[in-house]
PDB file of N, CA and C in Angstrom:
ATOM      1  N   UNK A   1      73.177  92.495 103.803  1.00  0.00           N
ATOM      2  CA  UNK A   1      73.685  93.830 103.559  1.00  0.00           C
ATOM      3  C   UNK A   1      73.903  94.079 102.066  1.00  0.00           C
ATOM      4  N   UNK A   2      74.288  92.968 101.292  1.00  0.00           N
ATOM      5  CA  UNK A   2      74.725  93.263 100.234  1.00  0.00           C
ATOM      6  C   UNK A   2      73.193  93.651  99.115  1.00  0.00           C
ATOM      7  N   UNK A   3      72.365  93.102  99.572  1.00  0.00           N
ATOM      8  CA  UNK A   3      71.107  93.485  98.969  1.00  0.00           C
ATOM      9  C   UNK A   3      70.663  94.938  98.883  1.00  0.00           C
ATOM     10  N   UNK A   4      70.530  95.177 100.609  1.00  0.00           N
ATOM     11  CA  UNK A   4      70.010  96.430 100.979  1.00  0.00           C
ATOM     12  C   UNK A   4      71.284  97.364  99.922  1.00  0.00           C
ATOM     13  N   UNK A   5      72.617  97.009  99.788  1.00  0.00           N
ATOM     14  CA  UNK A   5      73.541  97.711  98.826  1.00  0.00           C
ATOM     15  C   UNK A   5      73.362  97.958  97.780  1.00  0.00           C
ATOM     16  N   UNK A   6      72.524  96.515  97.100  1.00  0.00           N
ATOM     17  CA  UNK A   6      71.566  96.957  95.423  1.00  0.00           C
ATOM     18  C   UNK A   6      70.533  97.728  95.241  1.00  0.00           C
ATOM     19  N   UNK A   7      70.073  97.463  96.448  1.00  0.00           N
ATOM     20  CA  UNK A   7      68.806  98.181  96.194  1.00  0.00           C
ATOM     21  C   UNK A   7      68.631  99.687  96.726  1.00  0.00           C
ATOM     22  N   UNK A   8      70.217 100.138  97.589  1.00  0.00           N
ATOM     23  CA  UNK A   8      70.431 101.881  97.605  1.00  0.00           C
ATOM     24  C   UNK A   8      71.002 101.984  95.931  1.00  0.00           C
ATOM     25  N   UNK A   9      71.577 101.582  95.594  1.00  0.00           N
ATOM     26  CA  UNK A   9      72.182 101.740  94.423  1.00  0.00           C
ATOM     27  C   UNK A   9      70.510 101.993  93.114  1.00  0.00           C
ATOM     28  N   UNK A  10      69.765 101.291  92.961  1.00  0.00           N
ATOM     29  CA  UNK A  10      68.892 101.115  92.508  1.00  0.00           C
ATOM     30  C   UNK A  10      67.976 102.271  92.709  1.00  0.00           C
ATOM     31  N   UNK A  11      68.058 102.767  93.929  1.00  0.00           N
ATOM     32  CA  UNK A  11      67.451 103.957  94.339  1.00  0.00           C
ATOM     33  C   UNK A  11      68.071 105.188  94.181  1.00  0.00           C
ATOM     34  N   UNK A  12      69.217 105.170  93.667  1.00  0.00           N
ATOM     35  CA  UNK A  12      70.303 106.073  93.229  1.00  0.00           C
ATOM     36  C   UNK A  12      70.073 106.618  92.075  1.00  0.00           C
ATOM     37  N   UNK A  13      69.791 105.739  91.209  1.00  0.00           N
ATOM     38  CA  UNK A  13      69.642 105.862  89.850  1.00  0.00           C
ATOM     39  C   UNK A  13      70.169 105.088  89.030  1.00  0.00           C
ATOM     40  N   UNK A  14      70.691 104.245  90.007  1.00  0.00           N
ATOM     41  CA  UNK A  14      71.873 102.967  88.794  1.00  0.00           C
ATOM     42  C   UNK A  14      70.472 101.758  88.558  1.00  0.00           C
ATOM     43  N   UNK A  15      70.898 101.196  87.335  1.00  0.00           N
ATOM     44  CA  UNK A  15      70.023 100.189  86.261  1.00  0.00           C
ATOM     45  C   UNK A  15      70.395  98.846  87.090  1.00  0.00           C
ATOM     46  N   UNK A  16      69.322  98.632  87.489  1.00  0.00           N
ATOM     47  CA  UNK A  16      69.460  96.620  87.576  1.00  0.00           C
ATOM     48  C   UNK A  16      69.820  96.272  86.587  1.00  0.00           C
ATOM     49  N   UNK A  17      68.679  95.921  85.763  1.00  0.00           N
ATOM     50  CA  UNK A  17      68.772  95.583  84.491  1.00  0.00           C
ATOM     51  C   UNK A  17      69.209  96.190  83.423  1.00  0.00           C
ATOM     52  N   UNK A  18      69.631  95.511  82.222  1.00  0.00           N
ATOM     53  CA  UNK A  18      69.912  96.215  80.599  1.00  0.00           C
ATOM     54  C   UNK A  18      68.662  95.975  79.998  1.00  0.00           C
ATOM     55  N   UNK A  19      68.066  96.906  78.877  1.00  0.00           N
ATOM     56  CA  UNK A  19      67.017  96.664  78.373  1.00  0.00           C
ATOM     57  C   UNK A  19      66.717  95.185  77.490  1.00  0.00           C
ATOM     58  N   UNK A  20      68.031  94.765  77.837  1.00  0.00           N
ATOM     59  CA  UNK A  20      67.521  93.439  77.184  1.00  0.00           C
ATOM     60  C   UNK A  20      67.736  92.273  78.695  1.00  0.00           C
ATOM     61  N   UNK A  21      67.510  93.037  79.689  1.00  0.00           N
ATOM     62  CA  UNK A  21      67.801  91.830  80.757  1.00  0.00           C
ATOM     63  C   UNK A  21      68.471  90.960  81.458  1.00  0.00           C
ATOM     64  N   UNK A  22      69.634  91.716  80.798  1.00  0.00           N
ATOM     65  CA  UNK A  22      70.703  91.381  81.722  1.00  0.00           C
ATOM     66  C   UNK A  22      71.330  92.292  82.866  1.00  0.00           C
ATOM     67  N   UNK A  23      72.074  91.637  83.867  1.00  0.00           N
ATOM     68  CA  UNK A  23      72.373  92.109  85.342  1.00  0.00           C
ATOM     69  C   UNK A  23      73.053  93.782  84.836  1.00  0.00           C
ATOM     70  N   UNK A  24      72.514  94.602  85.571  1.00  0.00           N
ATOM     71  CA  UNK A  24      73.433  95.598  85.305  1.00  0.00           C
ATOM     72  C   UNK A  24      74.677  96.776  85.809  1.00  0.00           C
ATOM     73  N   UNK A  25      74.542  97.559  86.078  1.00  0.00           N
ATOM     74  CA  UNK A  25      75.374  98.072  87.305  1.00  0.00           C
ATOM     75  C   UNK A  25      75.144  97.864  88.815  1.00  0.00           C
ATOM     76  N   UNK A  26      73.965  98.014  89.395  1.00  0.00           N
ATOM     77  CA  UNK A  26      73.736  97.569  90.330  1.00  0.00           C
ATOM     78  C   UNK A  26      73.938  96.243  90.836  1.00  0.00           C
ATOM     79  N   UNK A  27      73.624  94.937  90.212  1.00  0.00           N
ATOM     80  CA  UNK A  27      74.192  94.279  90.498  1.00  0.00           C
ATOM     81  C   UNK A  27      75.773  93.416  89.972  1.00  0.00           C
ATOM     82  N   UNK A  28      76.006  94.499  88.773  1.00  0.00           N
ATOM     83  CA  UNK A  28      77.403  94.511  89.287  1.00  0.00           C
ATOM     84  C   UNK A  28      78.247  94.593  89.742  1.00  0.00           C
ATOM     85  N   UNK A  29      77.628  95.954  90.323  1.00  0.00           N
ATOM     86  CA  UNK A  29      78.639  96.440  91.956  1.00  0.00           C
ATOM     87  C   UNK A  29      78.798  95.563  92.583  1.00  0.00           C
ATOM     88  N   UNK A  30      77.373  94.693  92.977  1.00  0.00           N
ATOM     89  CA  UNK A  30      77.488  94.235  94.226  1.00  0.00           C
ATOM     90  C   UNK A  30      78.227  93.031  94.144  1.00  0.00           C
ATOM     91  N   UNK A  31      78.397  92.704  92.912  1.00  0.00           N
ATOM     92  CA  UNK A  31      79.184  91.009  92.704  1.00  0.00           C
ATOM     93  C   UNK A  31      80.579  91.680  93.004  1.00  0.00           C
ATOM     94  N   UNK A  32      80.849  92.864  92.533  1.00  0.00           N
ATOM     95  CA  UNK A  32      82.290  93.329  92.483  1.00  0.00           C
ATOM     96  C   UNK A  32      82.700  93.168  94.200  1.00  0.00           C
ATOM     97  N   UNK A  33      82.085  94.039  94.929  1.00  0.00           N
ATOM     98  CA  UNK A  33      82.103  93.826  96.690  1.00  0.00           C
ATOM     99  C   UNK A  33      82.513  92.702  97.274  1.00  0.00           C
ATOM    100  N   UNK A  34      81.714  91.763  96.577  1.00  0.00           N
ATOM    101  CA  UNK A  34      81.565  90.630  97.311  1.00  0.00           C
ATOM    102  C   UNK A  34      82.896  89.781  96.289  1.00  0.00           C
ATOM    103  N   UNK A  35      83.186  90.170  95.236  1.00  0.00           N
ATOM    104  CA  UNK A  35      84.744  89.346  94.723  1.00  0.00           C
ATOM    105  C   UNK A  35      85.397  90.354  95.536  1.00  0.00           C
ATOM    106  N   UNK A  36      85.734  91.183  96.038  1.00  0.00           N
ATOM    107  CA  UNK A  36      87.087  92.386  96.757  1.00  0.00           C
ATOM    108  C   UNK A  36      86.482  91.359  97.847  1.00  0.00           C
ATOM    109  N   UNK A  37      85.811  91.242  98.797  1.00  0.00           N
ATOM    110  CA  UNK A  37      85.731  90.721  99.689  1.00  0.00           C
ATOM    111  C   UNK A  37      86.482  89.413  99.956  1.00  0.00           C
ATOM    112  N   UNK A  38      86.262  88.223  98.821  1.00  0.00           N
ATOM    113  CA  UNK A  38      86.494  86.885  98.753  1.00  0.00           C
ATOM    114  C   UNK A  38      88.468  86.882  98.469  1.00  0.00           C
ATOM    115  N   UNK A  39      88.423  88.147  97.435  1.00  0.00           N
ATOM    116  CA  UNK A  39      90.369  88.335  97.032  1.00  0.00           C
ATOM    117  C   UNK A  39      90.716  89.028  98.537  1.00  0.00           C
ATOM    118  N   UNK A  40      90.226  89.565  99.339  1.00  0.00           N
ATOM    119  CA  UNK A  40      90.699  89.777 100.572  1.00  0.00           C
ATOM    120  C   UNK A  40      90.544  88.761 101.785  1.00  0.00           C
ATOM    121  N   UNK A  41      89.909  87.770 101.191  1.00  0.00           N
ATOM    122  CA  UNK A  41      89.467  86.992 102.296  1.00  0.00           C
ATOM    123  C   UNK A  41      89.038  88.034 103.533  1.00  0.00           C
ATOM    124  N   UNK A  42      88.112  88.269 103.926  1.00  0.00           N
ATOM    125  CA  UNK A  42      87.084  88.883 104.590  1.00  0.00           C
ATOM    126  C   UNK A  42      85.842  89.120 104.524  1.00  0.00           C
ATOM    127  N   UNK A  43      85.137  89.344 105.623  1.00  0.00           N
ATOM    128  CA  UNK A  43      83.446  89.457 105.501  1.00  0.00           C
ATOM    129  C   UNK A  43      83.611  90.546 105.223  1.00  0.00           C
ATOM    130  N   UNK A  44      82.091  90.819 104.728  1.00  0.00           N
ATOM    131  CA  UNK A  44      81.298  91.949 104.047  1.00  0.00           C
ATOM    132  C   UNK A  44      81.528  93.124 104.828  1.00  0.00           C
ATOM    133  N   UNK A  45      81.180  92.479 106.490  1.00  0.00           N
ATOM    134  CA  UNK A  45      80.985  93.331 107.662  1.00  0.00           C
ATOM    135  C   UNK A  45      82.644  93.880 108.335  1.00  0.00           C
ATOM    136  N   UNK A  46      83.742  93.210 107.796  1.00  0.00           N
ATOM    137  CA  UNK A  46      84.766  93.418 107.243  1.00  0.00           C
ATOM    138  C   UNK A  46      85.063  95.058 106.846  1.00  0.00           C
ATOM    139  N   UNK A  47      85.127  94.116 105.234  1.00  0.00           N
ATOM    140  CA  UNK A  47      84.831  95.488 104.034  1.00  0.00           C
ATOM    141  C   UNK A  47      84.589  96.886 104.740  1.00  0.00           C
ATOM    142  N   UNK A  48      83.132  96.806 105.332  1.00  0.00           N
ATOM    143  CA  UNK A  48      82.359  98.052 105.976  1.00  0.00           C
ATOM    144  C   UNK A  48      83.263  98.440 107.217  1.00  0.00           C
ATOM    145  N   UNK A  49      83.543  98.004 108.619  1.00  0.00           N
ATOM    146  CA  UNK A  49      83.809  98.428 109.373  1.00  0.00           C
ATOM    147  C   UNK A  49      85.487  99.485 108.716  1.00  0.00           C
ATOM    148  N   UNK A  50      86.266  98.701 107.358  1.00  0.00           N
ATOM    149  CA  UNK A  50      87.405  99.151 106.785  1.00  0.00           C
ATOM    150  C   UNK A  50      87.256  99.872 105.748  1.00  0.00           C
ATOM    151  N   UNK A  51      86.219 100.404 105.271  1.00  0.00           N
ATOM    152  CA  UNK A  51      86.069 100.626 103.892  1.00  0.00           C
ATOM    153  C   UNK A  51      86.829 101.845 103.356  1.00  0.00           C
ATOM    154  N   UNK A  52      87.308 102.817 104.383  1.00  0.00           N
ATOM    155  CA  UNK A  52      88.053 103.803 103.908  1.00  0.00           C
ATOM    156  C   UNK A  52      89.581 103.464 103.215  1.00  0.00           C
ATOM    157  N   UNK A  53      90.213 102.264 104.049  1.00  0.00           N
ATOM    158  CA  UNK A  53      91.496 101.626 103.839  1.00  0.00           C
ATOM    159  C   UNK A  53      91.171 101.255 102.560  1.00  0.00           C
ATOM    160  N   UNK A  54      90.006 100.413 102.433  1.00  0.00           N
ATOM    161  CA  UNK A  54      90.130  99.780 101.447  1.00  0.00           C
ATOM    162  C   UNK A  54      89.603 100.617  99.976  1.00  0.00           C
ATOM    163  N   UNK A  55      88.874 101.862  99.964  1.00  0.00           N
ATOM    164  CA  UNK A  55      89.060 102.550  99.074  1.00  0.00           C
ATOM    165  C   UNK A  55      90.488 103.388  99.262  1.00  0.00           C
ATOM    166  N   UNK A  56      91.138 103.230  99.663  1.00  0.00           N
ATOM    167  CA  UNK A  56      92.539 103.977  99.156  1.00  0.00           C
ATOM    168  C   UNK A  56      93.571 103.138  98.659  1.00  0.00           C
ATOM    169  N   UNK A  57      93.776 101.820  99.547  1.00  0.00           N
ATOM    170  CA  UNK A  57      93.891 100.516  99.153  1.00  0.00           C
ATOM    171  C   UNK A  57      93.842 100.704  97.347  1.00  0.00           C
ATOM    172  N   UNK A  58      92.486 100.553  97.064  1.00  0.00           N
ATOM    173  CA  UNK A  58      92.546 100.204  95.203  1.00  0.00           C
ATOM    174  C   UNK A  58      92.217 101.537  94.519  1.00  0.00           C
ATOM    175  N   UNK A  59      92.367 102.515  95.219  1.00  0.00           N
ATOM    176  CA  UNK A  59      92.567 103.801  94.830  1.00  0.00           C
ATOM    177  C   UNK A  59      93.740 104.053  94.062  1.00  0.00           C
ATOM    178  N   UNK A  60      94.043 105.341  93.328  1.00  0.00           N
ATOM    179  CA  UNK A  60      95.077 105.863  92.402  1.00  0.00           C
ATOM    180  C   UNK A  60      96.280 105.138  93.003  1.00  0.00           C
ATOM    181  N   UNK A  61      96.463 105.437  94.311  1.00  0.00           N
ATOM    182  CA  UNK A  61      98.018 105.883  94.897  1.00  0.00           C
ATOM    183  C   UNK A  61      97.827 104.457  95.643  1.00  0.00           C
ATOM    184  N   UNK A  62      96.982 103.378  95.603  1.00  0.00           N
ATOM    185  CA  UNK A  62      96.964 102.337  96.728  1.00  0.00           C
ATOM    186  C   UNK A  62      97.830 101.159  96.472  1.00  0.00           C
ATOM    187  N   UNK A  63      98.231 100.209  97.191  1.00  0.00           N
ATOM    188  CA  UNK A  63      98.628  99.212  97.032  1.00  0.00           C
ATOM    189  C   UNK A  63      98.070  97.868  95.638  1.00  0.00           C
ATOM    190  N   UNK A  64      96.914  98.473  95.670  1.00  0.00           N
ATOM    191  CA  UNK A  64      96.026  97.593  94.437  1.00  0.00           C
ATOM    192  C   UNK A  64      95.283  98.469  93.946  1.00  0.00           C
ATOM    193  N   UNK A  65      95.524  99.623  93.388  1.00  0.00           N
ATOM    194  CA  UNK A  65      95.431 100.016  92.397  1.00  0.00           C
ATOM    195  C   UNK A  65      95.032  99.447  90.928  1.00  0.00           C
ATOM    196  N   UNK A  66      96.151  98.890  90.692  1.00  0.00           N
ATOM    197  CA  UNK A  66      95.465  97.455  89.236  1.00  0.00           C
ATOM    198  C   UNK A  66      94.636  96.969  89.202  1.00  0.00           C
ATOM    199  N   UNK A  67      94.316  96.576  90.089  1.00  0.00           N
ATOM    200  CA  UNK A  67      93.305  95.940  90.518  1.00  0.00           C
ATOM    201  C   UNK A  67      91.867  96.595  90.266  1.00  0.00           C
ATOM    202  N   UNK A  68      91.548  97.707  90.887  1.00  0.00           N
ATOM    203  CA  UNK A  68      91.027  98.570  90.931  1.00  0.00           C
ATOM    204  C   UNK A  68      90.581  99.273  89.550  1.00  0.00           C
ATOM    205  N   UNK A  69      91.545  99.800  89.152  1.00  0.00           N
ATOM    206  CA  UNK A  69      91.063 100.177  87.898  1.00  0.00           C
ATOM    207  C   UNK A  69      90.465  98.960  86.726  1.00  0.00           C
ATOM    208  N   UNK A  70      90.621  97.922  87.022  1.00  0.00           N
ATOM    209  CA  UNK A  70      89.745  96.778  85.907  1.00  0.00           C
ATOM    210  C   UNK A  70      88.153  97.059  85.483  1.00  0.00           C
ATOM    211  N   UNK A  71      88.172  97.023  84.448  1.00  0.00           N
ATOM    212  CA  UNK A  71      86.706  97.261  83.599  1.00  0.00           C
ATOM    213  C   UNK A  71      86.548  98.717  83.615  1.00  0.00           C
ATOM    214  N   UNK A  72      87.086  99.529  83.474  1.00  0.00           N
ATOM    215  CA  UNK A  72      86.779 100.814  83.517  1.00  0.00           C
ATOM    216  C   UNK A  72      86.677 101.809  85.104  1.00  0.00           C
ATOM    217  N   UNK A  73      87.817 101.034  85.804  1.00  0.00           N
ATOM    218  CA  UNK A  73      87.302 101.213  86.934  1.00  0.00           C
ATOM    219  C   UNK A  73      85.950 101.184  88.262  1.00  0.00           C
ATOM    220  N   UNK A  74      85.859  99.708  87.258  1.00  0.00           N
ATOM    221  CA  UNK A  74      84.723  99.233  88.413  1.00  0.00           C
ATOM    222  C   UNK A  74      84.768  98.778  89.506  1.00  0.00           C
ATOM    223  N   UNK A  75      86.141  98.177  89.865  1.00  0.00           N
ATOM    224  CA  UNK A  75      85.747  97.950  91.515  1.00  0.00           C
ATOM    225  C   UNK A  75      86.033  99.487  92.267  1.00  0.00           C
ATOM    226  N   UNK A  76      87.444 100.333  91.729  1.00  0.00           N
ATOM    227  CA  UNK A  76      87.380 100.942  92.908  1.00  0.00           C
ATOM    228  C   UNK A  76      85.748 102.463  92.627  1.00  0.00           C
ATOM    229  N   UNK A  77      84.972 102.220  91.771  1.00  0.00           N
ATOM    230  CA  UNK A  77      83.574 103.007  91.760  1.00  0.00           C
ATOM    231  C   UNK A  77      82.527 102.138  92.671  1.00  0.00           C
ATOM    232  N   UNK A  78      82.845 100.771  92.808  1.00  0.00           N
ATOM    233  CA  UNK A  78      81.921  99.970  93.070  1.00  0.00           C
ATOM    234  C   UNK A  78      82.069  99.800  94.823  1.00  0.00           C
ATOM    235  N   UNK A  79      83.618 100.388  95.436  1.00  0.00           N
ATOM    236  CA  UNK A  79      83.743 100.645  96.703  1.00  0.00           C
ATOM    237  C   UNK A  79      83.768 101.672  97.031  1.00  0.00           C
ATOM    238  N   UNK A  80      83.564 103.177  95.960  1.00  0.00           N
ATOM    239  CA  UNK A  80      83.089 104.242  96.773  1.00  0.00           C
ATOM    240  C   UNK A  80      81.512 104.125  96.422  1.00  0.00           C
ATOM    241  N   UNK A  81      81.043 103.963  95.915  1.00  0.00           N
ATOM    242  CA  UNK A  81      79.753 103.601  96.258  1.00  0.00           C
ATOM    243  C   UNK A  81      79.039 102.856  97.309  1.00  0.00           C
ATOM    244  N   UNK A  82      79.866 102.003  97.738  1.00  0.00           N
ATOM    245  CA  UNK A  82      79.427 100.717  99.160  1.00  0.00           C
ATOM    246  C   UNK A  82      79.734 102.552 100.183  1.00  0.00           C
ATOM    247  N   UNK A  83      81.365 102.957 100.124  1.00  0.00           N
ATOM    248  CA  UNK A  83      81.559 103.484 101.232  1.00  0.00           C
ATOM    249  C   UNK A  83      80.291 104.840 101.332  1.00  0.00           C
ATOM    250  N   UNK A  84      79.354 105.363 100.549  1.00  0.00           N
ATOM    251  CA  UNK A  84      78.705 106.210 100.209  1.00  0.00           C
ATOM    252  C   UNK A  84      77.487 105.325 101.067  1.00  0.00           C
ATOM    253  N   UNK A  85      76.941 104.117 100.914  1.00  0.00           N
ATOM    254  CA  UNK A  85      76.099 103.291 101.356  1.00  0.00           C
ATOM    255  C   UNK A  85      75.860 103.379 103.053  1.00  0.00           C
ATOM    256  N   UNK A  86      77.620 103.236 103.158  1.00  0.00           N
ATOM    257  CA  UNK A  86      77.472 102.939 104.391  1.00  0.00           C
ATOM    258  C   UNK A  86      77.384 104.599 105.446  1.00  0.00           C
ATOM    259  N   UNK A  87      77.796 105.371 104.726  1.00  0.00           N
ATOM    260  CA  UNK A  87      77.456 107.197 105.203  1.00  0.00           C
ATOM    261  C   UNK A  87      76.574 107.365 105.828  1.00  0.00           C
TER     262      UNK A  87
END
């Protein structure tokens, strides 16, 4: 799942790569997913069946919030994007 997740993302318009070749948003997201997954201890299939909780969860007003906003707010962009995936 987490593939088919890079590669909607990829089809989105988000960059695999940086022009010099390194990993880029796309598969940053998906590392991000899969660390929210591992700090929640839960599967992927998890994540998905919950994903609304868990975008409000590290949303503005959520319990992990802090969390959430790290790197510019990349995980909680990187779980409305999964929850957009899974739409």
């Amino acid at each position: 799942m987490i593939e088919n997740f890079r590669n909607y993302l990829i089809d989105n318009g988000y960059s695999d790569l940086t022009p010099t070749g390194k990993p880029s948003t796309a598969t940053d997201y998906s590392n991000r997913i899969k660390r929210i997954c591992g700090r929640e201890n839960i599967t992927l299939n998890e994540l998905a069946k919950n994903i609304n909780f868990y975008v409000e969860d590290y949303g503005p007003k959520g319990n992990n919030s802090e969390y959430g906003k790290k790197s510019n707010n990349a995980y909680i962009s990187a779980l409305k994007q999964f929850k957009n995936f899974l739409s």
